[in-house]
PDB file of N, CA and C in Angstrom:
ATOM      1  N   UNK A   1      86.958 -42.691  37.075  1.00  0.00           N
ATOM      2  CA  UNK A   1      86.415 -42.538  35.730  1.00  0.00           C
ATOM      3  C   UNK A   1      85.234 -43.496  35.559  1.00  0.00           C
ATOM      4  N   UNK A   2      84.089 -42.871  34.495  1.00  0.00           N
ATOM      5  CA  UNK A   2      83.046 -43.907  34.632  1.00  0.00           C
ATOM      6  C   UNK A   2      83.537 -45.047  33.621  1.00  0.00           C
ATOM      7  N   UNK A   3      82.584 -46.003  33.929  1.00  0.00           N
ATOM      8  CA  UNK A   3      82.829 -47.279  33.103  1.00  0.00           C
ATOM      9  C   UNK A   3      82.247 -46.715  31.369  1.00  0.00           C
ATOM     10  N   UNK A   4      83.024 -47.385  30.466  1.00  0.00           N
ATOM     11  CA  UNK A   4      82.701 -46.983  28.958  1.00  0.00           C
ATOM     12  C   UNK A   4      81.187 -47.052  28.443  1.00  0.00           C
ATOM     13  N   UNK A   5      80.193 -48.094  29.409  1.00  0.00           N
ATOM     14  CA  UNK A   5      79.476 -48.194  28.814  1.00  0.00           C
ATOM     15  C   UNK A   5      78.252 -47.206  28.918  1.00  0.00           C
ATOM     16  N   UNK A   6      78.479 -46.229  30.170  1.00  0.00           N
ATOM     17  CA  UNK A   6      77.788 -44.956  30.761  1.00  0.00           C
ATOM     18  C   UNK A   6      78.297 -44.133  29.456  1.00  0.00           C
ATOM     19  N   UNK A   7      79.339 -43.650  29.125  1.00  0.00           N
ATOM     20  CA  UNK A   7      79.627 -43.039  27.851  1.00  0.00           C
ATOM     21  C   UNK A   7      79.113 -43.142  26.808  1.00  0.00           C
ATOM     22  N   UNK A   8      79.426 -44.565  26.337  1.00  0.00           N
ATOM     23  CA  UNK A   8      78.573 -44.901  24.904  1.00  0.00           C
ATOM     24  C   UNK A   8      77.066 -44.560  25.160  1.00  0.00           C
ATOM     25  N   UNK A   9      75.933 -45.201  26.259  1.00  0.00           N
ATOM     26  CA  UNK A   9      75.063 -44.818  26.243  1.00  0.00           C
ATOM     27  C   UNK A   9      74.255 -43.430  25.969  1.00  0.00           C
ATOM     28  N   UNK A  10      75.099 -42.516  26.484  1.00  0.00           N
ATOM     29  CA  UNK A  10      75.166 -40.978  26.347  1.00  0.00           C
ATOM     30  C   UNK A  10      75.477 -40.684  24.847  1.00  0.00           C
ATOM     31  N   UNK A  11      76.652 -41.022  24.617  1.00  0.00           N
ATOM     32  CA  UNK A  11      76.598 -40.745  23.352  1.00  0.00           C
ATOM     33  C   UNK A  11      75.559 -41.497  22.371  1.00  0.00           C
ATOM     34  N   UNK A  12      75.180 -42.576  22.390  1.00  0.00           N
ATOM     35  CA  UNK A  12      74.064 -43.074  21.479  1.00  0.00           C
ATOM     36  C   UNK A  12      72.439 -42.227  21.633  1.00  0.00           C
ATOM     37  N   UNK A  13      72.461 -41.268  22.556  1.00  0.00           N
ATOM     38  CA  UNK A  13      71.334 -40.777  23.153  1.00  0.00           C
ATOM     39  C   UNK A  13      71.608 -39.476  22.548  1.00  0.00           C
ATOM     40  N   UNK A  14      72.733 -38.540  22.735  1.00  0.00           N
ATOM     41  CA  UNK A  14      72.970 -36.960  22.565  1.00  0.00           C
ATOM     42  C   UNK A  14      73.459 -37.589  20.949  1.00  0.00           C
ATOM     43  N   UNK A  15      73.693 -37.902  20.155  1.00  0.00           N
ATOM     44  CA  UNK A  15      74.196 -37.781  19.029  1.00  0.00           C
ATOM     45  C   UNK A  15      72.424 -37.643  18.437  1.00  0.00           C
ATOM     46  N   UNK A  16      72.292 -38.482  18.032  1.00  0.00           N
ATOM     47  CA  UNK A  16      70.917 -38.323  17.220  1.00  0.00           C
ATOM     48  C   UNK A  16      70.321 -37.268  17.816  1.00  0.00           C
ATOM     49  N   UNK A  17      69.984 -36.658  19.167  1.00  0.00           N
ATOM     50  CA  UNK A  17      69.239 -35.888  19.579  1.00  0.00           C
ATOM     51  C   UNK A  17      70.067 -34.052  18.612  1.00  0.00           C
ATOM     52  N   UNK A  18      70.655 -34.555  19.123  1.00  0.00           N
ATOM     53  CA  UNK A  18      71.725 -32.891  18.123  1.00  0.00           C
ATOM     54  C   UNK A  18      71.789 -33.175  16.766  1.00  0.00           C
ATOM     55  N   UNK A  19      71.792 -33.973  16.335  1.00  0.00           N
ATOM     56  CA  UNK A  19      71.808 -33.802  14.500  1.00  0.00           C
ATOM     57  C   UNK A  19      70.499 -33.667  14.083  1.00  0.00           C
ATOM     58  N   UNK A  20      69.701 -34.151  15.344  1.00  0.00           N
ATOM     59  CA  UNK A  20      67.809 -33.196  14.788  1.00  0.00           C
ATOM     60  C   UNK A  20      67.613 -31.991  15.330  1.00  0.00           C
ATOM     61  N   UNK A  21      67.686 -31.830  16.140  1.00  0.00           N
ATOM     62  CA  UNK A  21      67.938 -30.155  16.735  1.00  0.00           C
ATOM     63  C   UNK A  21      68.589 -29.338  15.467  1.00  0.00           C
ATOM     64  N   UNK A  22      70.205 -29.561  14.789  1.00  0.00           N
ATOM     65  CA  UNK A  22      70.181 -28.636  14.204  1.00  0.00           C
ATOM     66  C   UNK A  22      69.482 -28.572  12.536  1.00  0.00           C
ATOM     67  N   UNK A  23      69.083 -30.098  12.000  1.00  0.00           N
ATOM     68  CA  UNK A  23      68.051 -30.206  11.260  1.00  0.00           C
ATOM     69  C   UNK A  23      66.910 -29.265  11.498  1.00  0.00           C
ATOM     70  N   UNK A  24      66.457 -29.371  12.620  1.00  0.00           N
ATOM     71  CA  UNK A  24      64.888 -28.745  13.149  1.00  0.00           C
ATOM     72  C   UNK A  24      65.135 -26.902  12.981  1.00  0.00           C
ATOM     73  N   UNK A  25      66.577 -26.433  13.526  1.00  0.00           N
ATOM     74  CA  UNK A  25      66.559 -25.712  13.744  1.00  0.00           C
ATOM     75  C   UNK A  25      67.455 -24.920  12.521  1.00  0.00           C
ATOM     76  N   UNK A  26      67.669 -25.269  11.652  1.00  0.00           N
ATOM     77  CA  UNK A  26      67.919 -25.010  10.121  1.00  0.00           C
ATOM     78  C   UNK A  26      66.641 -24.890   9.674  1.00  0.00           C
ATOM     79  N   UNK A  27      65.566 -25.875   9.762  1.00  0.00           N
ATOM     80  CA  UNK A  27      64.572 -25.773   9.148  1.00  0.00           C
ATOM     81  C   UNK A  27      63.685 -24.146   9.344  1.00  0.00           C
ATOM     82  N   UNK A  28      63.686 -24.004  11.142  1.00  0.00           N
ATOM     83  CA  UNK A  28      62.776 -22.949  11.406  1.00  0.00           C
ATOM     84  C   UNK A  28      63.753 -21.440  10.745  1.00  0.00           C
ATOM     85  N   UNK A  29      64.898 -21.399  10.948  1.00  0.00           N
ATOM     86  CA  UNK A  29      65.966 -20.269  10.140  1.00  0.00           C
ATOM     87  C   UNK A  29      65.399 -20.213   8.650  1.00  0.00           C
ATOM     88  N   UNK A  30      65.107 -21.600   7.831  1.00  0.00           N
ATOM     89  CA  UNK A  30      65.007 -21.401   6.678  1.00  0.00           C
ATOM     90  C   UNK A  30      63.198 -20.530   6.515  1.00  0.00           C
ATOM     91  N   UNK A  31      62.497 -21.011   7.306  1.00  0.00           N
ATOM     92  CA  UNK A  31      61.444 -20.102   7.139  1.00  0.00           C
ATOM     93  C   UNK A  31      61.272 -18.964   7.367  1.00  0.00           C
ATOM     94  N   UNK A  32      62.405 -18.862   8.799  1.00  0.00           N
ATOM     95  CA  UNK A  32      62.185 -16.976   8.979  1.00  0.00           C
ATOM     96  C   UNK A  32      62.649 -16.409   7.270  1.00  0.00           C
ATOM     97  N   UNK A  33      63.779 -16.729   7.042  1.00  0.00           N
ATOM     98  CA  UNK A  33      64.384 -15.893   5.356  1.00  0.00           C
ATOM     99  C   UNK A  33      63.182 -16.062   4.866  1.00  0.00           C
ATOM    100  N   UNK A  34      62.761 -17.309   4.384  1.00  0.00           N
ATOM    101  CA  UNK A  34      61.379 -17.133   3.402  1.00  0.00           C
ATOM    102  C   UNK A  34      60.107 -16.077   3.875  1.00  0.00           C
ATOM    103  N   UNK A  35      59.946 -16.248   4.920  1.00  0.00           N
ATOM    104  CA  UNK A  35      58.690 -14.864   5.321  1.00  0.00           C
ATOM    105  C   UNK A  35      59.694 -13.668   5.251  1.00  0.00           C
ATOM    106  N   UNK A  36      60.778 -13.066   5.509  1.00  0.00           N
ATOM    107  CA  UNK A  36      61.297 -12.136   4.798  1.00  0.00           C
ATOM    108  C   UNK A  36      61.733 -11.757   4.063  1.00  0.00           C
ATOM    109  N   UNK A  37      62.179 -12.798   2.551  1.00  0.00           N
ATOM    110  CA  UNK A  37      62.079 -12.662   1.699  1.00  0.00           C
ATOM    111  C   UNK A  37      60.966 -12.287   1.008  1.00  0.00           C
ATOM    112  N   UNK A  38      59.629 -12.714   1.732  1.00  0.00           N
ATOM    113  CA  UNK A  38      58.467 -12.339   1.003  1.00  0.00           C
ATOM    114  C   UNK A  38      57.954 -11.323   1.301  1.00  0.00           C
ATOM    115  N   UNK A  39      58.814 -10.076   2.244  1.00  0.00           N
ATOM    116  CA  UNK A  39      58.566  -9.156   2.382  1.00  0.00           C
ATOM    117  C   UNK A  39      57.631  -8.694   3.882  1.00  0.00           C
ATOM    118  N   UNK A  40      57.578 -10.148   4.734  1.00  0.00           N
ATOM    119  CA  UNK A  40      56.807 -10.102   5.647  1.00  0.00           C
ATOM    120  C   UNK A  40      57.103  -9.234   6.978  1.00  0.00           C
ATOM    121  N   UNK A  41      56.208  -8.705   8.061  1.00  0.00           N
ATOM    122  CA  UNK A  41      57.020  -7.811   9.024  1.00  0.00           C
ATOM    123  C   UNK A  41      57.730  -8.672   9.476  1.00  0.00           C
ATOM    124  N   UNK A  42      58.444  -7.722  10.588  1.00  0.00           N
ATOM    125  CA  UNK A  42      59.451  -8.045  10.949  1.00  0.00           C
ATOM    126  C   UNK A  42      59.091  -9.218  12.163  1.00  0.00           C
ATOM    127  N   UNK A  43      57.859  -8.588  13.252  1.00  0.00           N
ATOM    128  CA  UNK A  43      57.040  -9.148  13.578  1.00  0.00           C
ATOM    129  C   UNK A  43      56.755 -10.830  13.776  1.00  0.00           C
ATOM    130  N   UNK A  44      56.739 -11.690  12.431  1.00  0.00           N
ATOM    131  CA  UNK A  44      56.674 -12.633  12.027  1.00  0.00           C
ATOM    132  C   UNK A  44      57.632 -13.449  11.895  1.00  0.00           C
ATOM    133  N   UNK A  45      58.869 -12.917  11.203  1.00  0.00           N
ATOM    134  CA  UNK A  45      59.844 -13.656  11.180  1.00  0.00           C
ATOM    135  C   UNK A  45      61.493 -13.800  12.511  1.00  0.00           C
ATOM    136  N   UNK A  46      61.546 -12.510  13.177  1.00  0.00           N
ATOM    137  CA  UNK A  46      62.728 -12.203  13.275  1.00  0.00           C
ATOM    138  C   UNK A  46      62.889 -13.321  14.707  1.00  0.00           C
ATOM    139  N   UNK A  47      61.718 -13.779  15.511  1.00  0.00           N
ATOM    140  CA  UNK A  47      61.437 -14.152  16.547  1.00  0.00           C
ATOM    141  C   UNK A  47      61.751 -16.171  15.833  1.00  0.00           C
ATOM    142  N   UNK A  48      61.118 -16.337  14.864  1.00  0.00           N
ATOM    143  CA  UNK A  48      60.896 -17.479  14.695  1.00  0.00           C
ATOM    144  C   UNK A  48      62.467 -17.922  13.932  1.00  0.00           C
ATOM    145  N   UNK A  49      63.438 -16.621  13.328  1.00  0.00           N
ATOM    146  CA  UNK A  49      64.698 -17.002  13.097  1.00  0.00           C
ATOM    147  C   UNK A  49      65.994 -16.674  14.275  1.00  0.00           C
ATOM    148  N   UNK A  50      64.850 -15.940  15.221  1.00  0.00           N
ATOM    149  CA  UNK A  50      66.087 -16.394  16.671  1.00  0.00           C
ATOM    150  C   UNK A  50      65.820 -17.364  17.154  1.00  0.00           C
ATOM    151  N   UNK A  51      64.621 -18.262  17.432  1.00  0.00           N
ATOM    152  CA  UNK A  51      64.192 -19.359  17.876  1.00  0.00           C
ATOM    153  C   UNK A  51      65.317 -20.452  16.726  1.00  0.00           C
ATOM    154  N   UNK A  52      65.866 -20.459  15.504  1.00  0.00           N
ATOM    155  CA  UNK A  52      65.905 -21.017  14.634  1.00  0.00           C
ATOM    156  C   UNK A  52      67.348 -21.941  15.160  1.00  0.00           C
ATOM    157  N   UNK A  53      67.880 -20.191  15.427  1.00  0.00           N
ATOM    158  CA  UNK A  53      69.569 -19.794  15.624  1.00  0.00           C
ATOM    159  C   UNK A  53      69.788 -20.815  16.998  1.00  0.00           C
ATOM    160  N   UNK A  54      68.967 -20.626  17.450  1.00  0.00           N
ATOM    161  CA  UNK A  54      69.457 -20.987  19.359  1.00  0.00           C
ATOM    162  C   UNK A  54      69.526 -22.476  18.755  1.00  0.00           C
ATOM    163  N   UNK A  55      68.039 -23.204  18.257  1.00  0.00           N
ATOM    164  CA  UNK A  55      68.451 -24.515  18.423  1.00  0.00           C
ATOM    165  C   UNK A  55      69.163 -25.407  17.300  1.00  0.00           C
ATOM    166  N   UNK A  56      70.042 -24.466  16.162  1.00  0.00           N
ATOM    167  CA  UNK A  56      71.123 -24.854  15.545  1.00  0.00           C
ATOM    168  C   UNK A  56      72.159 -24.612  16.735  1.00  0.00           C
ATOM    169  N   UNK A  57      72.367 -23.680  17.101  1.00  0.00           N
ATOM    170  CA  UNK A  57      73.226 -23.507  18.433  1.00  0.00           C
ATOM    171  C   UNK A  57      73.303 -24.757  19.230  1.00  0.00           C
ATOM    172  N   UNK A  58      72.292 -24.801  19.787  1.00  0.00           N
ATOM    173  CA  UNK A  58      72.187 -26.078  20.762  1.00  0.00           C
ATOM    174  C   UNK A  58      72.334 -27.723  20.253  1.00  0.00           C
ATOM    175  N   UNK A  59      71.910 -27.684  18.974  1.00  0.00           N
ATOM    176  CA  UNK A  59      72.564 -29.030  18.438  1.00  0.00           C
ATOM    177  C   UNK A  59      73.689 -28.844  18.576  1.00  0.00           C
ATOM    178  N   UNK A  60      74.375 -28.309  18.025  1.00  0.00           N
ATOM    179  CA  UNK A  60      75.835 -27.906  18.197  1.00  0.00           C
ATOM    180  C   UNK A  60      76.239 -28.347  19.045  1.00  0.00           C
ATOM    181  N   UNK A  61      76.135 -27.563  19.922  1.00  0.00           N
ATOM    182  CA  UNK A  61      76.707 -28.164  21.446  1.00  0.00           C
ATOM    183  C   UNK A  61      76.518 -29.685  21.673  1.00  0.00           C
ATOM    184  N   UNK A  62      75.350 -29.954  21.647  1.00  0.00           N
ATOM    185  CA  UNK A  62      74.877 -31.058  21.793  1.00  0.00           C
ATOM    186  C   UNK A  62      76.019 -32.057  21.466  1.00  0.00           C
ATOM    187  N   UNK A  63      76.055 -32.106  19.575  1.00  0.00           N
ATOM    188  CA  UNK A  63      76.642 -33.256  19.650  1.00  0.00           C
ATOM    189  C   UNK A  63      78.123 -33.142  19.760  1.00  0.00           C
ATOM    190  N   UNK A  64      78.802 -32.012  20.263  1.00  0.00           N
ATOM    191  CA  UNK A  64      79.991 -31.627  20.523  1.00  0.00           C
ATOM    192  C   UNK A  64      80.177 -32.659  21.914  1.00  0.00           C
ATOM    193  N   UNK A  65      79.349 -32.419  22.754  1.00  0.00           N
ATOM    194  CA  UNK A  65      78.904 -32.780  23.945  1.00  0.00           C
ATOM    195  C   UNK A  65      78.780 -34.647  23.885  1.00  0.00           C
ATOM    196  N   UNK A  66      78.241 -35.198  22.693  1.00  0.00           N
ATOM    197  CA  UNK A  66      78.179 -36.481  22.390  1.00  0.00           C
ATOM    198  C   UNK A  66      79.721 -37.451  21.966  1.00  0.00           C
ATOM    199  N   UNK A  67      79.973 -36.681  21.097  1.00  0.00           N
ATOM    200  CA  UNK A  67      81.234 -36.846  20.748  1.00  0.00           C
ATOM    201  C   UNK A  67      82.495 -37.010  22.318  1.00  0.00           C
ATOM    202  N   UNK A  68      82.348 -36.012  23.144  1.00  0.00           N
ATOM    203  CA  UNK A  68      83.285 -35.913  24.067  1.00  0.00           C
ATOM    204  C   UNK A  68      82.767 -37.352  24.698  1.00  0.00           C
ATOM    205  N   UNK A  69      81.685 -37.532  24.781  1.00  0.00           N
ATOM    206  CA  UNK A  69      81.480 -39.149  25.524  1.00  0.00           C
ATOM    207  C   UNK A  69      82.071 -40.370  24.739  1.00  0.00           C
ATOM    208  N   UNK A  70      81.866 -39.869  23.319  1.00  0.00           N
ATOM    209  CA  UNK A  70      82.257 -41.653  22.220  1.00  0.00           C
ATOM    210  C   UNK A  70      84.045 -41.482  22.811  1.00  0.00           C
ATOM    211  N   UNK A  71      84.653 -40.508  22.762  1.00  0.00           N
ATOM    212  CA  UNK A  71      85.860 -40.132  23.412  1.00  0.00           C
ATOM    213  C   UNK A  71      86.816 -40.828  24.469  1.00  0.00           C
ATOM    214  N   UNK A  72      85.838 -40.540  25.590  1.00  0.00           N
ATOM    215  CA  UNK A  72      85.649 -41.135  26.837  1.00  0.00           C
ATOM    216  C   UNK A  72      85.896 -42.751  26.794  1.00  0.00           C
ATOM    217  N   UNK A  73      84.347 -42.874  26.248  1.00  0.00           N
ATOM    218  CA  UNK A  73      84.042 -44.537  26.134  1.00  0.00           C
ATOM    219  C   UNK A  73      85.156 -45.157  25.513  1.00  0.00           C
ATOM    220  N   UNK A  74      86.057 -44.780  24.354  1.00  0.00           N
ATOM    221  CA  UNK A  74      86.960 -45.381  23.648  1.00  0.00           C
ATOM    222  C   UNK A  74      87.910 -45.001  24.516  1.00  0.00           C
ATOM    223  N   UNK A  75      88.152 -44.253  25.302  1.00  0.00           N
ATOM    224  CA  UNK A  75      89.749 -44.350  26.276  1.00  0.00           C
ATOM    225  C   UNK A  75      89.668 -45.279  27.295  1.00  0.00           C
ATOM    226  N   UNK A  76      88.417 -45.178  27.957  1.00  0.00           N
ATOM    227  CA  UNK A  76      87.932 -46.222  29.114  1.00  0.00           C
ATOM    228  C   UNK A  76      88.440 -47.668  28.197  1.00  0.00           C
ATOM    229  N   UNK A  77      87.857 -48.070  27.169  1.00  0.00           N
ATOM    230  CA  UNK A  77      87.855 -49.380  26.719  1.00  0.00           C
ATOM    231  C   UNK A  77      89.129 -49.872  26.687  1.00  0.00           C
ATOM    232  N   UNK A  78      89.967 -48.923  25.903  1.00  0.00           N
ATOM    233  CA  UNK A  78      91.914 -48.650  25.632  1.00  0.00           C
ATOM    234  C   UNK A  78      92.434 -49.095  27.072  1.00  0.00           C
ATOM    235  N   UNK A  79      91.697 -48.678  27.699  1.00  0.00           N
ATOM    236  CA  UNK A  79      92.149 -48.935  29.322  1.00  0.00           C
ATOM    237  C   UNK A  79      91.680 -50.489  30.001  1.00  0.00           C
ATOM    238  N   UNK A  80      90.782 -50.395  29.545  1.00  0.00           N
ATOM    239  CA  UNK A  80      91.114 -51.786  29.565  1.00  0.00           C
ATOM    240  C   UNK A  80      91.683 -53.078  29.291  1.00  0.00           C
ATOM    241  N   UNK A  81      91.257 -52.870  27.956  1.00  0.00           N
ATOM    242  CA  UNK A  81      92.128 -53.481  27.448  1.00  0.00           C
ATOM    243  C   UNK A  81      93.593 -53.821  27.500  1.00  0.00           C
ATOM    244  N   UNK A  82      93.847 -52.749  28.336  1.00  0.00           N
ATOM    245  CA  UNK A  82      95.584 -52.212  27.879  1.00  0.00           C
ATOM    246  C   UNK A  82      96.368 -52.001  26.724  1.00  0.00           C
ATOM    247  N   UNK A  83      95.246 -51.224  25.832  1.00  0.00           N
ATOM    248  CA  UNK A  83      96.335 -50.924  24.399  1.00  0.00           C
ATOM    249  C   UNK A  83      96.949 -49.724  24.636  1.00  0.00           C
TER     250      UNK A  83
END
């Protein structure tokens, strides 16, 4: 098993990186609706609200992915410790 502090590092790195991803990628979703709410082709929006989807998707994962390391790092430590 790796040492806790390879974990934490990861996780201090993938956490913030995924809670802007799905910020970023909320944001671009919220514009596709607004250009089709405003009646715009399809053309314009439908591309820039699958682009939107994937990287709410991928934050997702992301900090799913971050989390499993803070996880890690806190069992490694438990282990040491011996609690």
């Amino acid at each position: 098993m790796r040492e806790p502090r390879h974990h934490l590092r990861r996780w201090a790195l993938l956490a913030p990186l995924g809670l802007a991803a799905i910020g970023f990628g909320l944001s671009l979703t919220g514009e596709a609706i607004r250009l089709k709410a405003q009646g715009r082709p399809a053309s314009r929006w439908f591309g820039l609200g699958t682009l939107g989807l994937i990287v709410v998707n991928s934050g997702i994962a992301t900090v799913v992915e971050a989390g499993k390391h803070k996880a890690l790092a806190d069992l490694g430590r438990a282990r040491e410790t011996g609690a």
